[in-house]
Protein backbone atom coordinates (compact mmCIF):
# COMPACT_ATOMS: atom_id res chain seq x y z
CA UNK A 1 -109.06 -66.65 165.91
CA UNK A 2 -105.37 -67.25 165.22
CA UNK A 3 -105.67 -70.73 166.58
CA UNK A 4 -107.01 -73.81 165.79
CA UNK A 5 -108.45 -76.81 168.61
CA UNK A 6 -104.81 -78.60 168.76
CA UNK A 7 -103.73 -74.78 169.97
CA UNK A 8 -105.81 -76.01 173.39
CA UNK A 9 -102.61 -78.28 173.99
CA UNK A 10 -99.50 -75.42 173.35
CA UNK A 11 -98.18 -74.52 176.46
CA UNK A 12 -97.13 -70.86 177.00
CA UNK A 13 -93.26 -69.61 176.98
CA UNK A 14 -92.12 -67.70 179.52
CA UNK A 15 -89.62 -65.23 178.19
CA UNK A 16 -88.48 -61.78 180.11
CA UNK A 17 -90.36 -59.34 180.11
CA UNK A 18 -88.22 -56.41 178.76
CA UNK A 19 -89.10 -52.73 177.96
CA UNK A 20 -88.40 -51.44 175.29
CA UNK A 21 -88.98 -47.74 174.07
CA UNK A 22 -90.17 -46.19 170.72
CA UNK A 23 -86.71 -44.00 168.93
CA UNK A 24 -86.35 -41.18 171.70
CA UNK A 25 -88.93 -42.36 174.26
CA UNK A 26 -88.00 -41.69 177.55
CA UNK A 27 -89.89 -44.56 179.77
CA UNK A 28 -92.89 -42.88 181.17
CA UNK A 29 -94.81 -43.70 184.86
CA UNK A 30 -97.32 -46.26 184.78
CA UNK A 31 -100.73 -45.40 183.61
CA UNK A 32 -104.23 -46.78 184.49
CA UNK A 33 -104.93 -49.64 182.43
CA UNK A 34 -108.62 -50.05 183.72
CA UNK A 35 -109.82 -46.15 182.88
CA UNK A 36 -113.85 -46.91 183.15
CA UNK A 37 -114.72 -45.94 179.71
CA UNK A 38 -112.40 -48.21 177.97
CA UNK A 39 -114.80 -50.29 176.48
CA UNK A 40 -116.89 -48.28 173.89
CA UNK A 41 -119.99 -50.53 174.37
CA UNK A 42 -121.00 -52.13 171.23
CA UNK A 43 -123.71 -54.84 171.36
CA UNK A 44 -122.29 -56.97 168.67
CA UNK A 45 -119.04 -56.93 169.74
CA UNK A 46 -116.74 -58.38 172.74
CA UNK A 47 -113.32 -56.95 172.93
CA UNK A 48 -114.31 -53.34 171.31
CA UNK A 49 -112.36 -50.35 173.60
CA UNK A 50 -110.19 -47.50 172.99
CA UNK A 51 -106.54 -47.11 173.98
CA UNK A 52 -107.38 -43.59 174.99
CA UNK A 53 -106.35 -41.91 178.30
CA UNK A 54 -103.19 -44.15 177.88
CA UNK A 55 -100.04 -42.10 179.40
CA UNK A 56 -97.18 -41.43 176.38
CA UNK A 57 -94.37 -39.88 175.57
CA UNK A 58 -93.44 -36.20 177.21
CA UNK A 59 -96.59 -37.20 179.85
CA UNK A 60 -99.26 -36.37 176.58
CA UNK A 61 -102.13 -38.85 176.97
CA UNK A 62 -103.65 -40.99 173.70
CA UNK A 63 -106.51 -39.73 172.63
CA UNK A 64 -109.96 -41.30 171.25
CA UNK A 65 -108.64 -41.94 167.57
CA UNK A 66 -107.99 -45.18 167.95
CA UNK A 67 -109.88 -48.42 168.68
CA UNK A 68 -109.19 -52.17 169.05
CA UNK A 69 -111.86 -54.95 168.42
CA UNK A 70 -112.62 -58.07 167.47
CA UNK A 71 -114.77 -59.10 164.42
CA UNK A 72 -117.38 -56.63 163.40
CA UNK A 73 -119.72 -59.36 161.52
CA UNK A 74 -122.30 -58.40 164.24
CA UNK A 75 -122.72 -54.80 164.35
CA UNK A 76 -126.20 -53.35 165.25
CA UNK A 77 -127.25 -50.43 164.01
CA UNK A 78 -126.85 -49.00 167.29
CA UNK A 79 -123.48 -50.54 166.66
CA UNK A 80 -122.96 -48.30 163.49
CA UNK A 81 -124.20 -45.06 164.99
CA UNK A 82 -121.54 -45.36 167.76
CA UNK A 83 -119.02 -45.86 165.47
CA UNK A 84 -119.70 -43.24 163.05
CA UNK A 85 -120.53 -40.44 165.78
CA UNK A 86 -116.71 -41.53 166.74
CA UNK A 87 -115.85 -40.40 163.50
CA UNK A 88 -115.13 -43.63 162.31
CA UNK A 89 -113.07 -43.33 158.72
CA UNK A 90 -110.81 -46.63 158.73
CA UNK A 91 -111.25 -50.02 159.81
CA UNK A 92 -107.95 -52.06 159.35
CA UNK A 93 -108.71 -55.85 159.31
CA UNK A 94 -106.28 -58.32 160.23
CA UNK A 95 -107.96 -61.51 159.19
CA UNK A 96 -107.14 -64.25 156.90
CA UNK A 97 -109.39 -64.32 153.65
CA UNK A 98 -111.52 -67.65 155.07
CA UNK A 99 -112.21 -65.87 158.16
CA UNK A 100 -113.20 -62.62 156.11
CA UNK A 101 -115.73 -65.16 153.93
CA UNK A 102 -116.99 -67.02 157.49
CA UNK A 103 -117.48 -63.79 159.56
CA UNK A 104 -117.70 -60.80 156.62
CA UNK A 105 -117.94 -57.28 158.79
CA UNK A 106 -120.83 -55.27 158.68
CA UNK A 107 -120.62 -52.40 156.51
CA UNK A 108 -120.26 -48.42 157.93
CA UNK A 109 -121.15 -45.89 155.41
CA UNK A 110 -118.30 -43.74 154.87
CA UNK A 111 -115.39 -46.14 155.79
CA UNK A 112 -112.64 -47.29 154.27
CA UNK A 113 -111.36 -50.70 155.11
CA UNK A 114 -107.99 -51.73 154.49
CA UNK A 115 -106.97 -55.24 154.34
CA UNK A 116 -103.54 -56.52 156.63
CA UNK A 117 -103.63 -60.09 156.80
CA UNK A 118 -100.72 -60.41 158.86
CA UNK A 119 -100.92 -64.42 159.04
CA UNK A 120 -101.74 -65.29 155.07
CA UNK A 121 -98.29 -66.11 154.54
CA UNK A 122 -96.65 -68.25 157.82
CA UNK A 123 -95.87 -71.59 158.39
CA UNK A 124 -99.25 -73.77 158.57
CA UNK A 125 -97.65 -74.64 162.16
CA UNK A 126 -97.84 -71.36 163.62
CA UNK A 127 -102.15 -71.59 162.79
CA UNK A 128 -102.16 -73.89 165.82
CA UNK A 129 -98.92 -72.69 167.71
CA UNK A 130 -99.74 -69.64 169.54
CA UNK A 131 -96.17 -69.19 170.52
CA UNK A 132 -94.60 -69.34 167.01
CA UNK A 133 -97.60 -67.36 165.61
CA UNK A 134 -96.41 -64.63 168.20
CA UNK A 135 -93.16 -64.80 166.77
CA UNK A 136 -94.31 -64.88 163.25
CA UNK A 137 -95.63 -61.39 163.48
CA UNK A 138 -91.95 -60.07 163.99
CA UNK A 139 -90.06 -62.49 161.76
CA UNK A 140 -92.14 -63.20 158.75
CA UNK A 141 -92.01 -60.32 156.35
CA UNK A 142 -95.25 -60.65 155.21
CA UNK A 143 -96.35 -60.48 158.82
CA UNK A 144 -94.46 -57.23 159.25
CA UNK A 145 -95.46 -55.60 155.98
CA UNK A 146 -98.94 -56.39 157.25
CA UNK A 147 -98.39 -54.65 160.54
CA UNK A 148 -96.60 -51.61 158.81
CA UNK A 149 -99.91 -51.32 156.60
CA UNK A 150 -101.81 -51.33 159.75
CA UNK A 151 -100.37 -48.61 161.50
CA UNK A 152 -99.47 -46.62 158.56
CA UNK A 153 -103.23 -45.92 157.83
CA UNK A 154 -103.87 -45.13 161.52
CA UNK A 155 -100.86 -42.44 160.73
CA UNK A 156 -102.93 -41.25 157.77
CA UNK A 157 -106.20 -41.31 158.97
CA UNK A 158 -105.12 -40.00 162.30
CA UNK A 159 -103.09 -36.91 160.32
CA UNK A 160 -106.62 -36.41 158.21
CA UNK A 161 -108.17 -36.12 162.16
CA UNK A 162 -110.74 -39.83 161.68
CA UNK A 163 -110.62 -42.23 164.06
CA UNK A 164 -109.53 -45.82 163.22
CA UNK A 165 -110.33 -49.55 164.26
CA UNK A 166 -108.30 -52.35 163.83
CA UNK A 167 -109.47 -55.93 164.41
CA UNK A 168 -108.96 -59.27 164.24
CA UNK A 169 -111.47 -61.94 164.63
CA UNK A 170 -111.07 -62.83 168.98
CA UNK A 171 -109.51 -59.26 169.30
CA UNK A 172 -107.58 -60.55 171.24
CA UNK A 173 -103.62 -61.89 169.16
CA UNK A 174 -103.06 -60.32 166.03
CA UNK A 175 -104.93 -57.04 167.78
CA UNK A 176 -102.63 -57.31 170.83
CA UNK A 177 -99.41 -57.43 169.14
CA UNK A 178 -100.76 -54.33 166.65
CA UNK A 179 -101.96 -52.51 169.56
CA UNK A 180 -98.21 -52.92 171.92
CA UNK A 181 -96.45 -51.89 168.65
CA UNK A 182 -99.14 -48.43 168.56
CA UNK A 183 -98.24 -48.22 172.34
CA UNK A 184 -94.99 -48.76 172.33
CA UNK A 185 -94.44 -46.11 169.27
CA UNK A 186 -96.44 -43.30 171.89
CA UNK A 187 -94.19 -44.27 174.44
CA UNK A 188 -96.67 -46.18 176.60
CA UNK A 189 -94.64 -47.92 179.55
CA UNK A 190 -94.61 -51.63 178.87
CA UNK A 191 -96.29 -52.40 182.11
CA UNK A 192 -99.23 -50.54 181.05
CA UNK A 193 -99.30 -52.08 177.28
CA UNK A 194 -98.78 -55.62 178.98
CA UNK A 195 -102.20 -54.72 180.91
CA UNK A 196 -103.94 -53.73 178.09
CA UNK A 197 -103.47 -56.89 176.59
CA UNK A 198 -104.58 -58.92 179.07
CA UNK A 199 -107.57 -56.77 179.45
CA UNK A 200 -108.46 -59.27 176.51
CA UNK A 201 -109.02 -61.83 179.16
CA UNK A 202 -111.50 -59.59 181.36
CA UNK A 203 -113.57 -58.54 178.14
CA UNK A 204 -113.59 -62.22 176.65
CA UNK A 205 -114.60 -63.86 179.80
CA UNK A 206 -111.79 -65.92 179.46
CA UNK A 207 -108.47 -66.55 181.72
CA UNK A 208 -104.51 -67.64 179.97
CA UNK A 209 -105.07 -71.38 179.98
CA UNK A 210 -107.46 -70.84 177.29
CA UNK A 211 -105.94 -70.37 174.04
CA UNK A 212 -108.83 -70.14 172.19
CA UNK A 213 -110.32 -67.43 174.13
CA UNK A 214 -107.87 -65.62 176.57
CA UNK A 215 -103.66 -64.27 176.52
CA UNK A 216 -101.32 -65.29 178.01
CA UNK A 217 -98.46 -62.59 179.05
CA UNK A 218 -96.06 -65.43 177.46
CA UNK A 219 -97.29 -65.00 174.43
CA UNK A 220 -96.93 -61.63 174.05
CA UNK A 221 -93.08 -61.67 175.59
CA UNK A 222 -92.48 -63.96 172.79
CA UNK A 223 -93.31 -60.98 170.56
CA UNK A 224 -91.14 -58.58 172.05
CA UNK A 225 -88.19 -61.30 172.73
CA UNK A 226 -88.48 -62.46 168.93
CA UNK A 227 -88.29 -58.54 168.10
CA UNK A 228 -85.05 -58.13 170.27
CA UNK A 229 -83.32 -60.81 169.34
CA UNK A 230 -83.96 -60.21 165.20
CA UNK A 231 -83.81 -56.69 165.01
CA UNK A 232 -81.63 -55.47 168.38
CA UNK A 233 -84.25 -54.08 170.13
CA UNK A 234 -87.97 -52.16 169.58
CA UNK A 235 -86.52 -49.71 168.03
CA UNK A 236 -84.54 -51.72 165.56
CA UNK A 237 -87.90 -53.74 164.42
CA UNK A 238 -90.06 -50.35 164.05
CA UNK A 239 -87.23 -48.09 161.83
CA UNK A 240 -85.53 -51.37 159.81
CA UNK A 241 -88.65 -54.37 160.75
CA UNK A 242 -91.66 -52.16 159.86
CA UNK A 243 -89.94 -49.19 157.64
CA UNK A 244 -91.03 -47.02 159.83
CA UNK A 245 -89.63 -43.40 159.37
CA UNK A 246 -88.79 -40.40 161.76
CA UNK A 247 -91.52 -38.61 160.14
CA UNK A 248 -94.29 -41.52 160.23
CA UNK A 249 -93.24 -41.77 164.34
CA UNK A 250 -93.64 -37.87 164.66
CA UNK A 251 -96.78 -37.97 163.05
CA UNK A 252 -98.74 -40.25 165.02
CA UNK A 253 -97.45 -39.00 168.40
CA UNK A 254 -98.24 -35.81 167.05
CA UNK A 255 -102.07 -36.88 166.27
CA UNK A 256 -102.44 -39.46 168.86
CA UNK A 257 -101.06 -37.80 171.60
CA UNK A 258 -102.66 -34.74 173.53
């Protein structure tokens, strides 16, 4: 988790929530957040679902190549099989080195993992300040660089037609923001990527007045307001934020997006 015990007393922001579409992404109609088969059901795992059957760009609906989670130190074996009858080929992990040496993932034959930690590099303040962690990930560059890594391997494992996870250790902060920017890129309505982060809450067993184990919408606003404001808009932070090209965009709507 992002946050340390003094994180119990930050109190949430409450900035606009403002849409804000991927480069040529016409906004799209709402889409279920609460499809039944979201969670893939892992035993040693919490917050482990797929953001397929999400509504994008041009109507096209996500498909299964992607998956969200928290940390994978648990895995069964059952676990494992799951995973790799997914067709499991990358596992992004968005940890901080200590966490990586607390909670070390369990191993999947076959699978690459790249490293992202998108916090390694912030202000010791933002550890136990959810709301200037949030903004971190937009305006620290080592954040963003992180986050670029991050998606560009679910562009190139995606393009090579394997499935990727990306994780955190709660699922639930560093995940969320990764998995809006993926949403927002397919052209997900915001209304629909706002529910899928708070899905964090139903999965966790947790509510948004606890920091250490739930979202708060707040947080994520301050995410897409810190975005706006440094960058002009979404589309600013993913082309000149993340170096994202026309080509990388085309490419994952064109392999994440039936």
């Amino acid at each position: 988790m992002i946050a340390l015990s003094t994180a119990l007393l930050a109190s949430p922001i409450a900035a606009p929530a403002v849409a804000h579409a991927a480069p040529g992404v016409i906004a799209t109609a709402s889409s279920s957040p609460t499809a039944p088969d979201r969670e893939i059901g892992l035993a040693g795992t919490q917050n482990t679902r797929t953001l397929g059957g999400y509504v994008g760009t041009g109507g096209r609906t996500v498909n299964d190549r992607v998956l969200r989670s928290d940390s994978l130190s648990k895995l069964t074996a059952a676990d494992v099989e799951k995973l790799t009858q997914r067709g499991l080929k990358t596992v992004v992990d968005l940890r901080t080195d200590i966490e990586k040496r607390v909670q070390p993932n369990k191993r999947v034959s076959g699978v690459e993992t790249v490293d992202a930690d998108v916090l390694g590099k912030v202000s010791p303040v933002a550890l136990v300040d959810l709301d200037q962690a949030y903004r971190a990930f937009v305006t620290d560059a080592n954040a963003r660089a992180q986050i670029r890594a991050a998606i560009v391997a679910i562009k190139d494992t995606a393009a090579d037609g394997g499935t990727t996870l990306f994780h955190c250790s709660a699922g639930k902060d560093r995940t969320g923001w990764t998995a809006a920017v993926l949403l927002t890129i397919l052209g997900v309505d915001r209304s629909t990527i706002d529910a899928d982060y708070l899905a964090s809450n139903h999965y966790r067993h947790a509510d948004a007045t606890g920091p250490l184990n739930g979202v708060n919408i707040g947080w994520l606003n301050a995410s897409f307001a810190a975005a706006q404001k440094k960058f002009g808009s979404m589309d600013g932070y993913l082309t000149d934020g993340l170096k994202l090209t026309d080509r990388d965009i085309a490419s994952l709507r064109e392999n994440l997006l039936n």
